[in-house]
Protein backbone atom coordinates (compact mmCIF):
# COMPACT_ATOMS: atom_id res chain seq x y z
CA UNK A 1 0.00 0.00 0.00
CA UNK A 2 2.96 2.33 0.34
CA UNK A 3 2.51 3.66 -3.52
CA UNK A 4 -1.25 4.41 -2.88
CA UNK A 5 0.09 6.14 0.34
CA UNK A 6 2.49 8.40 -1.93
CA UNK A 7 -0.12 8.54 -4.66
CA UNK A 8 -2.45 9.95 -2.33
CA UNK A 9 -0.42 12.33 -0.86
CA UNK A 10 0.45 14.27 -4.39
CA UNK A 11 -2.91 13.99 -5.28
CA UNK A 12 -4.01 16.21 -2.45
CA UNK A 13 -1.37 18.99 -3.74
CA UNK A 14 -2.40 19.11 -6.94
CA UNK A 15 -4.24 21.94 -8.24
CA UNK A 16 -7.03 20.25 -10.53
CA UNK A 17 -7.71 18.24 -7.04
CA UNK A 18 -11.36 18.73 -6.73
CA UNK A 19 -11.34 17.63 -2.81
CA UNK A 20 -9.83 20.18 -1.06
CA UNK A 21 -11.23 20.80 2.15
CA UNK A 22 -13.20 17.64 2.44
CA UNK A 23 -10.22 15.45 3.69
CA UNK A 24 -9.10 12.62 1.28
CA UNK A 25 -10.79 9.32 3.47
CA UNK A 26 -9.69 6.21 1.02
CA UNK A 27 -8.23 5.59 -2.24
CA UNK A 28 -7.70 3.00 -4.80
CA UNK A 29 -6.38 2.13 -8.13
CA UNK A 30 -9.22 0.45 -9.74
CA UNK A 31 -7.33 0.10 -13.52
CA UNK A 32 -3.45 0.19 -13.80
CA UNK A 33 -2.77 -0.43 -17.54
CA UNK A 34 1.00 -0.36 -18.72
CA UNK A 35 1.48 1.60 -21.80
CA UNK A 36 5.25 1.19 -22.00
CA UNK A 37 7.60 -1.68 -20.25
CA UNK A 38 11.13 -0.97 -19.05
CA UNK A 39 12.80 2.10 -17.82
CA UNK A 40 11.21 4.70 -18.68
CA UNK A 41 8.05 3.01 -17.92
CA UNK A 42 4.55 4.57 -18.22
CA UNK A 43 1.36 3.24 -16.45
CA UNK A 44 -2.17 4.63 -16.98
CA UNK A 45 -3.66 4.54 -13.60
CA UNK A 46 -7.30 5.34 -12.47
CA UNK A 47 -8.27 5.73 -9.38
CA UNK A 48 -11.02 6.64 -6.78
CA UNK A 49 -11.03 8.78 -4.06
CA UNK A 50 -13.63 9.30 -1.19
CA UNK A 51 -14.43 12.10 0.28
CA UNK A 52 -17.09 11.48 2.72
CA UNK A 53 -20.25 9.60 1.19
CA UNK A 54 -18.73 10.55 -2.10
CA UNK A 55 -16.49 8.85 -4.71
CA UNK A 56 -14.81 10.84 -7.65
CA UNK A 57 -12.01 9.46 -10.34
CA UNK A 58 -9.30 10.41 -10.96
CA UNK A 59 -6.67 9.59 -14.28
CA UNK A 60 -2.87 9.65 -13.55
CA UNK A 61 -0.28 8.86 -16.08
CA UNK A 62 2.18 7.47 -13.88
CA UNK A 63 5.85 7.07 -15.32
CA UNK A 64 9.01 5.29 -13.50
CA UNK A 65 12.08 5.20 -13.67
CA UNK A 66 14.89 3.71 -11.78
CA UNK A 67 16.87 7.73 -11.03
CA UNK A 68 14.80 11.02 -11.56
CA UNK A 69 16.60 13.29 -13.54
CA UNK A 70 16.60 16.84 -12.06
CA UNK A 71 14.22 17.98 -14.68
CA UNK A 72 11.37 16.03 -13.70
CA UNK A 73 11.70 16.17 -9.88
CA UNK A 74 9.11 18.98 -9.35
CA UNK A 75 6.80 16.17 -11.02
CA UNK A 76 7.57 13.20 -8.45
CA UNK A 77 5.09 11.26 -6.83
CA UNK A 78 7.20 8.47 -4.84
CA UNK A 79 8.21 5.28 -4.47
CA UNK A 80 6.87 2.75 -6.72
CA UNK A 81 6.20 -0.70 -5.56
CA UNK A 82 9.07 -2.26 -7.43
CA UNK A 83 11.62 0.59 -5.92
CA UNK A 84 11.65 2.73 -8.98
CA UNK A 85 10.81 6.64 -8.73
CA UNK A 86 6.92 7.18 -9.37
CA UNK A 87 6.28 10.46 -10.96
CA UNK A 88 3.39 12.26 -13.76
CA UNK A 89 3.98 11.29 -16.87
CA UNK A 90 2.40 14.11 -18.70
CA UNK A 91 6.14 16.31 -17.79
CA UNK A 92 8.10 13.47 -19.69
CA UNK A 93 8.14 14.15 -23.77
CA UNK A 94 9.90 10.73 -23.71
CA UNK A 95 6.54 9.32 -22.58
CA UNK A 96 4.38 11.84 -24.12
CA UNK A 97 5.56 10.92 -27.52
CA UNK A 98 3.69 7.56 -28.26
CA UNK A 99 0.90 9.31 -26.89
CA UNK A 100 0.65 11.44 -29.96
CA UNK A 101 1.62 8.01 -32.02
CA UNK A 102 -1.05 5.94 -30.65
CA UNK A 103 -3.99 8.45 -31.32
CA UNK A 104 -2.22 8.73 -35.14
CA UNK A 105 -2.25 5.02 -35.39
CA UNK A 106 -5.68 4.13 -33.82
CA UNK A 107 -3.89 2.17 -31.43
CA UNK A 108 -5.27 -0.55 -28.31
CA UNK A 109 -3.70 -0.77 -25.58
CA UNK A 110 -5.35 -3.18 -22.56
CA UNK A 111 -8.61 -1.09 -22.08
CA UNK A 112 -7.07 2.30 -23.47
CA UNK A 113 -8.95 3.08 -27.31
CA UNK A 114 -6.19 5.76 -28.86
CA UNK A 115 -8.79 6.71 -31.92
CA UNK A 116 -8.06 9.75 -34.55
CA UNK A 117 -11.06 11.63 -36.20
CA UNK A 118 -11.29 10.56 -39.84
CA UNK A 119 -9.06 12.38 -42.55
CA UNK A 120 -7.24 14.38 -39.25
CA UNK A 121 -3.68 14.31 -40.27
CA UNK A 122 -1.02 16.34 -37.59
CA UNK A 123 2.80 15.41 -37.12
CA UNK A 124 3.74 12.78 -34.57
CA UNK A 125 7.23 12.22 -33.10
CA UNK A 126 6.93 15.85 -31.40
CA UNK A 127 8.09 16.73 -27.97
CA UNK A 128 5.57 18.21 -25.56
CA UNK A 129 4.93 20.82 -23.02
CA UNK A 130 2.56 21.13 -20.19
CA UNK A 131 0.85 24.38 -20.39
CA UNK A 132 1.14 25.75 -16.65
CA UNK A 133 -2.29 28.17 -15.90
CA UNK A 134 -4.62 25.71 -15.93
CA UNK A 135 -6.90 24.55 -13.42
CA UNK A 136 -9.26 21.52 -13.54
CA UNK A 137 -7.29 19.76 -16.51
CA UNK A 138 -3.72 19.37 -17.87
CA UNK A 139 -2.52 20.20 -21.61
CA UNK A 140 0.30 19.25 -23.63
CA UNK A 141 1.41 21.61 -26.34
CA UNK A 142 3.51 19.28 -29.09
CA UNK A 143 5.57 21.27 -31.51
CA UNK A 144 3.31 24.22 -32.29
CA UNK A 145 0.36 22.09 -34.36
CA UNK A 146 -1.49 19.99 -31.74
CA UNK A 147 -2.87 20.11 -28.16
CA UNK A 148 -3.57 17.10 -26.03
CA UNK A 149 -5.89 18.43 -22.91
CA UNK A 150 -6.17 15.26 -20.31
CA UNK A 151 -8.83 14.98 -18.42
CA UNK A 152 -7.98 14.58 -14.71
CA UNK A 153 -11.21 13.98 -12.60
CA UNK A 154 -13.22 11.43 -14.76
CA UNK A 155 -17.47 11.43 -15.13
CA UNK A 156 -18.47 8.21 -16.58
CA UNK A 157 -19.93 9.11 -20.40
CA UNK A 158 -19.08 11.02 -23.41
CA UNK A 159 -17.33 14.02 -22.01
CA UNK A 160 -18.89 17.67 -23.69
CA UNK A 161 -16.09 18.97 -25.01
CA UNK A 162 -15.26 16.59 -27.09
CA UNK A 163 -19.12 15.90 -27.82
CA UNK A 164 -19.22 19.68 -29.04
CA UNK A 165 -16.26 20.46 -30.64
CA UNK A 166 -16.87 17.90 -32.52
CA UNK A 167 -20.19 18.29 -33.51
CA UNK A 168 -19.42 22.07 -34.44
CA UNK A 169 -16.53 20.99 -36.42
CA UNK A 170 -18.76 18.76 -38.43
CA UNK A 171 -21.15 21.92 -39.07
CA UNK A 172 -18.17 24.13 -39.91
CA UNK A 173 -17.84 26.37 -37.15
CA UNK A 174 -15.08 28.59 -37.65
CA UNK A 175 -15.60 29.39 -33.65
CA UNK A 176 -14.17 26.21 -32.39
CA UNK A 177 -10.20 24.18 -32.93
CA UNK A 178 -10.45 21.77 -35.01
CA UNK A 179 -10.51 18.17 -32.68
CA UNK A 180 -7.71 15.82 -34.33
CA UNK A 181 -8.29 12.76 -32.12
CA UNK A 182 -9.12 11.47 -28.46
CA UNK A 183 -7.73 8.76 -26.14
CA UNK A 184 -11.11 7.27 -24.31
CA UNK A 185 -12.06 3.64 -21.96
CA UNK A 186 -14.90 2.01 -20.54
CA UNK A 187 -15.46 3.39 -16.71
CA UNK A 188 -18.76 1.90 -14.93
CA UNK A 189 -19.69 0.47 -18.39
CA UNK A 190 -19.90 3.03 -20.44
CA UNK A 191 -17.13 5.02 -22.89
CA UNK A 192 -15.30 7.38 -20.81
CA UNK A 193 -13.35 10.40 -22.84
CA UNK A 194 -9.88 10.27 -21.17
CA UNK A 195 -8.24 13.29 -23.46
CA UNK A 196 -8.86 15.18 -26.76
CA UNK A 197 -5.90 16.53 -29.35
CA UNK A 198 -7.11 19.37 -31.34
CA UNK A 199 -5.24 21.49 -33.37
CA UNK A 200 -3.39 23.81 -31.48
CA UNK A 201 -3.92 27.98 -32.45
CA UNK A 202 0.22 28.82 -31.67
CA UNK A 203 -1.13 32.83 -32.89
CA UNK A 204 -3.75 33.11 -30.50
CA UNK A 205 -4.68 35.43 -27.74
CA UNK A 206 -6.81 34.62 -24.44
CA UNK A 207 -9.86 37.31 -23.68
CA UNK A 208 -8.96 37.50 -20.41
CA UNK A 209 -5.30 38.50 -21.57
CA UNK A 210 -6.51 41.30 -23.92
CA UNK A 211 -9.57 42.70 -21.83
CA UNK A 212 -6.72 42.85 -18.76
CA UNK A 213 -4.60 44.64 -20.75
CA UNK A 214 -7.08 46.96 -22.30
CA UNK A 215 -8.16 47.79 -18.41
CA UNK A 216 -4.22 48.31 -17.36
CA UNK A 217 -4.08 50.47 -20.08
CA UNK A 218 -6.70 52.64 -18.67
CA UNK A 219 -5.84 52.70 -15.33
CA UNK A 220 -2.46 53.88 -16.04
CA UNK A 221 -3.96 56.40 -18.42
CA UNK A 222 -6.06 57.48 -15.44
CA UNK A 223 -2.96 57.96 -13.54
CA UNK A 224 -1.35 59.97 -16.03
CA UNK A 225 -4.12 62.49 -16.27
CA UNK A 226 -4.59 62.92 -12.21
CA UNK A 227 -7.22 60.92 -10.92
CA UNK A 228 -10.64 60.19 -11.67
CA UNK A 229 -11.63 63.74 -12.12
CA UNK A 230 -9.72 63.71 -15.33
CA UNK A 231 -12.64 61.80 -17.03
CA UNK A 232 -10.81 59.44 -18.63
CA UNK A 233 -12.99 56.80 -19.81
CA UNK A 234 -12.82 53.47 -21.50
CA UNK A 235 -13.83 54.72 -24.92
CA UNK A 236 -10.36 56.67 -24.52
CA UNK A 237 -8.31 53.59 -24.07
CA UNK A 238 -5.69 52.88 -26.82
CA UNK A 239 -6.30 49.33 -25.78
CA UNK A 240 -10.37 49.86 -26.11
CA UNK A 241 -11.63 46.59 -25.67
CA UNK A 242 -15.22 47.18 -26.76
CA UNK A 243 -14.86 46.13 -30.41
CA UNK A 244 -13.73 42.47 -29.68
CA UNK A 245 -16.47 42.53 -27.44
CA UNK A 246 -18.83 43.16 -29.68
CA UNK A 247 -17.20 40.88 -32.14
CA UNK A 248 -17.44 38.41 -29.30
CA UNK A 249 -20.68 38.24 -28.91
CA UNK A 250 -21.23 37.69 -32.24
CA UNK A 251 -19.49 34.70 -32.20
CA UNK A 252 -21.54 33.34 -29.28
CA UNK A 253 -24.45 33.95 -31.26
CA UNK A 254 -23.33 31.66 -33.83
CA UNK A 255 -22.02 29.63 -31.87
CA UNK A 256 -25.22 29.07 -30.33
CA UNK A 257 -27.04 28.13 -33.06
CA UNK A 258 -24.79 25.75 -34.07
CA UNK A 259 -25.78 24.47 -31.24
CA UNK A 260 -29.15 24.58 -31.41
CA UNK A 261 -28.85 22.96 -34.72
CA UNK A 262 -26.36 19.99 -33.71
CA UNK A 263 -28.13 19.03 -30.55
CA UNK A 264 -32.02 20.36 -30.73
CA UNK A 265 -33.81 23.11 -28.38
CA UNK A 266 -36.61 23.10 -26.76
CA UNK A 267 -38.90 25.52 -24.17
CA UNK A 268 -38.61 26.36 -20.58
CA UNK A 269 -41.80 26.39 -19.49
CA UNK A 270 -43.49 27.98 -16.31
CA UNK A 271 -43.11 24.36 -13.69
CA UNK A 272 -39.65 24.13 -15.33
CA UNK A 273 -38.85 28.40 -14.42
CA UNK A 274 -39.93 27.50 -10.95
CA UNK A 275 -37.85 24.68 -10.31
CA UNK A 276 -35.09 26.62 -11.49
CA UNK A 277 -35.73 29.57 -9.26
CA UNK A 278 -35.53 26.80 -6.42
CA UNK A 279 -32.53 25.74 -7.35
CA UNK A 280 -31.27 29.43 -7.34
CA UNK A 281 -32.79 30.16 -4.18
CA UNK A 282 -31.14 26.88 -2.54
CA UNK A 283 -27.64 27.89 -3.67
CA UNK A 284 -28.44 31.79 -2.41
CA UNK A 285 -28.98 29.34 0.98
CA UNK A 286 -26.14 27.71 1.23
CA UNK A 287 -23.63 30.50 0.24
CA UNK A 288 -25.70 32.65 3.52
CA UNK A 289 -24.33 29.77 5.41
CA UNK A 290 -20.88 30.06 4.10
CA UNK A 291 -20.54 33.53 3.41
CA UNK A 292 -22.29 35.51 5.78
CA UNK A 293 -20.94 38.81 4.26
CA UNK A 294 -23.85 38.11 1.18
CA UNK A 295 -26.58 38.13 3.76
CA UNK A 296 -26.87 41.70 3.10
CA UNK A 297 -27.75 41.43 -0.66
CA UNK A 298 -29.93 38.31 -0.04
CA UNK A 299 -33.82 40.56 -0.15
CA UNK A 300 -32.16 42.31 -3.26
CA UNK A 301 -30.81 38.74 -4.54
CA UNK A 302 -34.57 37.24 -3.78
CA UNK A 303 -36.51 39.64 -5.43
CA UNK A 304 -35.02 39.10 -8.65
CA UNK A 305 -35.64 35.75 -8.47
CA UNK A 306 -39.25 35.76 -7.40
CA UNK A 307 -39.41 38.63 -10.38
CA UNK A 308 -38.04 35.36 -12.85
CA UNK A 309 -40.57 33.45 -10.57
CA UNK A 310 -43.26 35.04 -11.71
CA UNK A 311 -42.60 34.85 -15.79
CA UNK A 312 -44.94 32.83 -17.40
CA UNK A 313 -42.49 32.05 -20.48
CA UNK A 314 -41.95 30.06 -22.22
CA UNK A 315 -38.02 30.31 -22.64
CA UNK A 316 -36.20 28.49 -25.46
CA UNK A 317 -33.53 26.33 -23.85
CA UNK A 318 -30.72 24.36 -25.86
CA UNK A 319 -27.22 22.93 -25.15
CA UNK A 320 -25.14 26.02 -24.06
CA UNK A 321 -21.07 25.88 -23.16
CA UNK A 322 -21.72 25.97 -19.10
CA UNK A 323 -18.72 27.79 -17.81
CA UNK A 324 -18.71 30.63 -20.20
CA UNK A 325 -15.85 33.98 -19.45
CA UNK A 326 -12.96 35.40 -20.93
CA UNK A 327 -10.00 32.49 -19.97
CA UNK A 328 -12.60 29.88 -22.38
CA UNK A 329 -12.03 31.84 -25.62
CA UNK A 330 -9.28 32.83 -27.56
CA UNK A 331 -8.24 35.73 -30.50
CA UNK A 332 -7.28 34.47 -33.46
CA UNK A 333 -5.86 36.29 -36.93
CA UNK A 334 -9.80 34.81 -38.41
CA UNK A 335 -12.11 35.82 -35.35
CA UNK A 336 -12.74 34.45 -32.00
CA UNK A 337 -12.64 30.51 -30.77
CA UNK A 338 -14.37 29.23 -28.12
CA UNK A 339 -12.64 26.61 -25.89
CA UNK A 340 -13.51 24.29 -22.80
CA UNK A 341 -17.04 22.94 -23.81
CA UNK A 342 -17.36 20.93 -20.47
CA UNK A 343 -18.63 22.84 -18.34
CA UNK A 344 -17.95 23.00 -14.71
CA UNK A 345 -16.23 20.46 -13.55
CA UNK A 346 -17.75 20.14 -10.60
CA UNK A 347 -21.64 19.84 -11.91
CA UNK A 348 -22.79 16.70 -12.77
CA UNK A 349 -22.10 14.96 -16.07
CA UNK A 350 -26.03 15.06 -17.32
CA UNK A 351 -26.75 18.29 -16.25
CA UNK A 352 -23.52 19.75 -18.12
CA UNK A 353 -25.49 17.55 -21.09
CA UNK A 354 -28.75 19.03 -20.24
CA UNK A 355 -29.95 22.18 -22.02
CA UNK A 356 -30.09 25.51 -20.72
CA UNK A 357 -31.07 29.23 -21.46
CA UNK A 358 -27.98 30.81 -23.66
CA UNK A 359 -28.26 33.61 -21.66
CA UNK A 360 -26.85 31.68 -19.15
CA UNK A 361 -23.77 31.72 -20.98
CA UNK A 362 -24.40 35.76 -21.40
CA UNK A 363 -24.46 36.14 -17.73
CA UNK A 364 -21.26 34.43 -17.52
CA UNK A 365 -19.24 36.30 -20.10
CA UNK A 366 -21.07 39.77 -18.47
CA UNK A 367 -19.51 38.36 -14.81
CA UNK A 368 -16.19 37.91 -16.66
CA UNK A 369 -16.00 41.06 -17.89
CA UNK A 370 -16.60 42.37 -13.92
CA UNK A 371 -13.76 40.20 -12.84
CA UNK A 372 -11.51 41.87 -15.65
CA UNK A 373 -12.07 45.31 -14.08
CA UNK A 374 -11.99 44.50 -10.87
CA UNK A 375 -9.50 42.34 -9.74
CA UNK A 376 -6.23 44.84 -10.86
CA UNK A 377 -7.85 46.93 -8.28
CA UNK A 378 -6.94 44.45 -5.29
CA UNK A 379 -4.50 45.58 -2.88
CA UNK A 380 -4.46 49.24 -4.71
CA UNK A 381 -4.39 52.52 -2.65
CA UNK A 382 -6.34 54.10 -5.18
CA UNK A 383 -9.26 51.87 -5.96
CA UNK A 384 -11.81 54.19 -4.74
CA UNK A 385 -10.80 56.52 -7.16
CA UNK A 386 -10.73 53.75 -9.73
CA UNK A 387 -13.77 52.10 -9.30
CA UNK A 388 -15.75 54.34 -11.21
CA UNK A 389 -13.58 54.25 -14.07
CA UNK A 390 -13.87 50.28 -13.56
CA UNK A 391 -18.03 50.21 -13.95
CA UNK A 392 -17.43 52.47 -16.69
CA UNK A 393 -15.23 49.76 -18.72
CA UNK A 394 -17.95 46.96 -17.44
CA UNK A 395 -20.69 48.91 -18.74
CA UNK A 396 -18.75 49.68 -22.19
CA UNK A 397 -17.97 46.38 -22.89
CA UNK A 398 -21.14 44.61 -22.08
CA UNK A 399 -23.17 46.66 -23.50
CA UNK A 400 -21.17 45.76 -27.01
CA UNK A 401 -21.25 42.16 -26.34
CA UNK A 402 -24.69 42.17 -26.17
CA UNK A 403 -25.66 44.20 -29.42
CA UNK A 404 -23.47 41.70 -30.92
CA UNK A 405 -25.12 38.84 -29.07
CA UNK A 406 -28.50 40.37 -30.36
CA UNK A 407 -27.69 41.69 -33.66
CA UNK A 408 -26.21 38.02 -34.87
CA UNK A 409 -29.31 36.82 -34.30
CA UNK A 410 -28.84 35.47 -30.23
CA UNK A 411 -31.70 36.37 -27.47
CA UNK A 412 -31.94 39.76 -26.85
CA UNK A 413 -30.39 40.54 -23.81
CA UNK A 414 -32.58 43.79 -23.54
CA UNK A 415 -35.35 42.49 -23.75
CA UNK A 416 -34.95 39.48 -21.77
CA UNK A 417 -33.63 41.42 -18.22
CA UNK A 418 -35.40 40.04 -15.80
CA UNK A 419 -33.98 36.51 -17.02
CA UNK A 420 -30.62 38.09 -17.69
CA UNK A 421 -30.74 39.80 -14.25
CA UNK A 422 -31.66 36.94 -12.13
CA UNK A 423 -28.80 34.57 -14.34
CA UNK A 424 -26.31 37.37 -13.43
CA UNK A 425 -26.94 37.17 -9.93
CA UNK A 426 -26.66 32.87 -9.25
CA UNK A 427 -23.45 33.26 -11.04
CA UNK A 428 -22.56 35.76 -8.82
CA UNK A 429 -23.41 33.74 -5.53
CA UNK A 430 -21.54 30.99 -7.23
CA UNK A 431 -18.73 33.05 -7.69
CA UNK A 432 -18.92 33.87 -3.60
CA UNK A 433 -18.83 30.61 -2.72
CA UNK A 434 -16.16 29.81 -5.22
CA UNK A 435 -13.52 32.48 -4.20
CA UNK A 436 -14.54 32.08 -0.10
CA UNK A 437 -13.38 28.29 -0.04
CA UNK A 438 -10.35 28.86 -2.73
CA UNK A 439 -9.35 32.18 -3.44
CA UNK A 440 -10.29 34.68 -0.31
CA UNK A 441 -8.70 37.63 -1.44
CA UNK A 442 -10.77 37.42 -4.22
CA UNK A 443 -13.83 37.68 -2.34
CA UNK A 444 -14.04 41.44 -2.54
CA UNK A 445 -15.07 41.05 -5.92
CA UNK A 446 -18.38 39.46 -6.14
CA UNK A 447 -19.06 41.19 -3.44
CA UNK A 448 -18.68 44.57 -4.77
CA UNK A 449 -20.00 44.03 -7.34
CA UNK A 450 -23.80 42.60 -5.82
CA UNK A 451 -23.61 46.56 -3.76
CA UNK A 452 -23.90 47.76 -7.39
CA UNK A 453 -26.64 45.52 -8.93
């Protein structure tokens, strides 16, 4: 048991770990399948962990050898049974490598299916490198033509993202990268999606990249010009973000009905809007309990969901991208690309499957834009003077999303408010409960921002 004792112990550390806090109770490895022999080895391990009256899975990619060099020491795990050094896989190009191969080759191995989308051609033989920022997932970057994104905590079933990109790729969709091939296995009986390759966009730019530098931009130019009084105001920018906005949310209009076309809609009607006020009003519970600091927006928070409450409807409801905000699209040399269909990690497979009002992914991208402003003004000794200049930015920028959103043809977010509003707000309490238990000193932000809604 001493490996699943080391095993355990990295897993804790590691920042796509979805139990922190709970206290790790038990785990095992219920699948150990050896994709290479000798030394380097490389075992593809999956395992469960309980937390409580809960189980997730996990997939590590486990390689060994019998001496660590330096290079991959930051990646250890420990001591393998046999004596050899245990350590992820996914930092070792020498084990990366028939990754790649196997997915080109539509290659077996034990209960691992390596399978490559028809007529997808891309260069094998490439070394790799594990893109650092992310959070719920691990990439490899090979060469500058593919991208192999792993999935680390494992739902039984067809996982979205490559459900959707694939799908949208088979309509056309400019807005999505181009999936190349997937590594998948059978978990509680049914195909599991392990990892996707898509073609990697080496040009690209994140949102959350270009709207943070656009708001730099204007801070310092509010600096320059002596304080808020100045009047500087986002339209003044030379990094003026609202045009890619708008552009943005013309893409999510097409990409929602490419959607709506690949995978059906249907119609929210008024049972259905009252369950999902329920829902919103249990979640508004539970982050009270948490977070007492929100109990001071909860009447405000309530009344705009008894004002959805009270909507008759119907509202048109389709498959929507889940976890929608500046870090899930990029900026290419063509137009915008949308990344990271699956959702939140943490919601259940089926309802990340389900369907949903797009403007739930408008609320999202609206929060985003709110985080982008606010969260250079953490820690600064003149954010009061700043914050104005902030909501002026917020309200630039979402105000062009949306007459993209609209004007391609999406649900108009004008006309929709009280759906809109109430959408804004549960992402907001989500976003409380999100930054109390991992990221306090972001708090502030949601925070703020419900004193101004």
């Amino acid at each position: 048991m001493a490996f699943e004792d080391a095993l355990a112990a990295w897993l804790v550390r590691q920042r796509w770990f979805a139990g922190k806090g709970r206290g790790l109770r038990d785990l095992a490895i219920v699948a150990d399948t050896e994709i290479i022999g000798g030394d380097p080895g490389l075992r593809h391990l999956i395992v469960t962990v309980s937390h409580g009256t809960t189980v997730d899975y996990y997939q590590v990619l486990a390689g060994l050898r019998g001496s660590l060099p330096d290079q991959l020491r930051h990646a250890r795990i420990g001591a393998a049974d046999d004596g050899r050094q245990a350590y992820d896989a996914l930092h070792d190009s020498d084990l990366t490598k028939p990754l790649l191969a196997g997915i080109a080759a539509d290659s077996a191995v034990g209960s691992l299916q390596m399978r490559r989308v028809p007529g997808a051609r891309f260069e094998t033989g490439l070394d790799s490198l594990v893109i650092s920022s992310e959070q719920s997932n691990t990439s490899l970057v090979y060469g500058e033509e593919s991208i192999l994104k792993v999935f680390r905590r494992l739902s039984p079933g067809p996982n979205p993202d490559l459900e959707v990109t694939a799908a949208l790729s088979r309509l056309g969709s400019p807005h999505v990268a181009e999936p190349l091939g997937w590594i998948e296995t059978r978990l509680e009986g049914v195909s599991t999606s392990l990892a996707i390759l898509s073609r990697y966009l080496r040009l690209a730019s994140d949102g959350w990249s270009l709207a943070a530098t656009s708001v730099r931009d204007l801070y310092a130019m509010e600096g320059m010009e002596g304080g808020a009084a100045a009047g500087v105001r986002a339209a003044d920018a030379g990094g003026d973000f609202a045009g890619e906005a708008r552009r943005l949310g013309i893409a999510t209009a097409e990409v929602h009905a490419d959607l709506a076309a690949a995978f059906g809609a249907d119609e929210l009607g008024p049972d259905a809007v009252g369950e999902l006020t329920e829902q919103m009003f249990r979640k508004l519970d539970l982050a009270r309990a948490a977070v007492p600091e929100i109990g001071r927006y909860a009447e405000m928070i309530g009344d705009a969901y008894s004002s959805l409450a009270k909507l008759r409807g119907p509202f048109p409801v389709q498959r929507v991208h889940g976890d929608y905000h500046l870090g899930q699209v990029l900026r290419t040399q063509t137009g915008w690309v949308v990344l990271d269909f699956e959702g939140e990690p943490a919601t259940p497979l089926a309802q990340r499957r389900g369907r949903s009002s797009p403007l739930r992914d408008v609320a999202g991208m609206l929060r985003s834009f709110d985080y982008a402003a606010r969260h250079q003004l953490i820690g600064r000794p003149d954010q009061a003077v700043l914050s104005g200049v902030a909501r002026d930015w917020v309200r630039r920028n979402a105000g062009a999303f949306c007459a993209g959103y609209a004007e391609a043809g999406g649900l108009d977010p004008d006309a929709n408010g009280v759906l809109l509003r109430a959408l804004q707000l549960d992402k907001a309490v989500y976003e409380v409960l999100y930054e109390a238990r991992h990221r306090p000193s972001w708090l502030p932000i949601p925070l703020d921002s419900l004193a101004e809604f």
